[in-house]
C-alpha atoms as a PDB file:
ATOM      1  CA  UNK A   1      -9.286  16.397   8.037  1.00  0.00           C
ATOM      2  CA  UNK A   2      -6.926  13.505   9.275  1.00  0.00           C
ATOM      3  CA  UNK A   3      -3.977  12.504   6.774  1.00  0.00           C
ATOM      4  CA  UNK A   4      -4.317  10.146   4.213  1.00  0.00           C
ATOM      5  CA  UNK A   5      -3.155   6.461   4.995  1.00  0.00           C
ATOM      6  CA  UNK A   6       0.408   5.626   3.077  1.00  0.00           C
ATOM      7  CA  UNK A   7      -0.352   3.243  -0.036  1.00  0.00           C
ATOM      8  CA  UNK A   8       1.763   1.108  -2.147  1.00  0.00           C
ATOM      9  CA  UNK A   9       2.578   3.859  -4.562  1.00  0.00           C
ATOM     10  CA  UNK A  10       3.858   5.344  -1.513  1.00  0.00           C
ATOM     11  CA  UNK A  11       6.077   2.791  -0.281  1.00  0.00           C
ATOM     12  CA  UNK A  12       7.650   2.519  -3.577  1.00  0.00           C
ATOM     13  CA  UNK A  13       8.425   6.082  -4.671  1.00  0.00           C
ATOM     14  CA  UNK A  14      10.085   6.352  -0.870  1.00  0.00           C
ATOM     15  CA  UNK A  15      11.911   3.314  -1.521  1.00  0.00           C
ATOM     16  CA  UNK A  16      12.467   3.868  -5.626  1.00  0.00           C
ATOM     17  CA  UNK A  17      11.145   0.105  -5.826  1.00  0.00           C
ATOM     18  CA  UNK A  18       8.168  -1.916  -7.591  1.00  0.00           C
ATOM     19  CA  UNK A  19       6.351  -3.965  -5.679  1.00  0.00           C
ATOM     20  CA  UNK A  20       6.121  -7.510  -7.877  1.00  0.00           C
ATOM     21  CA  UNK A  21       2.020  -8.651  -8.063  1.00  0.00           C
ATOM     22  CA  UNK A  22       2.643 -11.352 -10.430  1.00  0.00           C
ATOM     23  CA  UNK A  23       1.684 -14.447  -8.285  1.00  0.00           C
ATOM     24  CA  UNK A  24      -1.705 -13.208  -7.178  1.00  0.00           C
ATOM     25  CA  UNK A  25      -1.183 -13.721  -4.104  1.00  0.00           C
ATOM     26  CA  UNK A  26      -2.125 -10.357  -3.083  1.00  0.00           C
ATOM     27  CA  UNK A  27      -2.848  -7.260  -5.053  1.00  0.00           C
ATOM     28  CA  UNK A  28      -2.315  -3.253  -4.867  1.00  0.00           C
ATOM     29  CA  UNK A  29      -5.820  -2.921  -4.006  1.00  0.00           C
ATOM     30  CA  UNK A  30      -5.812  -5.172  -1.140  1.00  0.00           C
ATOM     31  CA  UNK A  31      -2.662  -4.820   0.001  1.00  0.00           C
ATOM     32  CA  UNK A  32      -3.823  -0.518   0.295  1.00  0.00           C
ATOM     33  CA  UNK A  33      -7.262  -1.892   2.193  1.00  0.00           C
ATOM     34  CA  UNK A  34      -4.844  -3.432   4.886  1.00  0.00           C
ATOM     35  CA  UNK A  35      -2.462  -1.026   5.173  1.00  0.00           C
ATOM     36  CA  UNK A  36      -5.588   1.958   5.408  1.00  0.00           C
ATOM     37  CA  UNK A  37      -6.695  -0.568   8.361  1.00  0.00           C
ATOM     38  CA  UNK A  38      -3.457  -0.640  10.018  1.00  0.00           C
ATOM     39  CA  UNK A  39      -2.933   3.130   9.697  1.00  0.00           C
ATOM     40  CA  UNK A  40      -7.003   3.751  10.887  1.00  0.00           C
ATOM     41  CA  UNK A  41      -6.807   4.567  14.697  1.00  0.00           C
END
């Protein structure tokens, strides 16, 4: 079974940050939809 992709939670417990959605620009669900992409192959 291949690993998991990372996901925003991720990011930020490595980092001890929150990401900031507040101008809709993009959101935790599509932001984890690009980053499964990028981390795919």
């Amino acid at each position: 079974m291949p690993n998991e992709p990372p996901t925003v939670s991720d990011y930020e417990e490595m980092a001890e940050v929150d990401f900031d959605f507040s101008d809709d620009e993009l959101d935790r669900e599509t932001l984890n939809a690009r980053l499964a992409e990028m981390f795919d192959n």
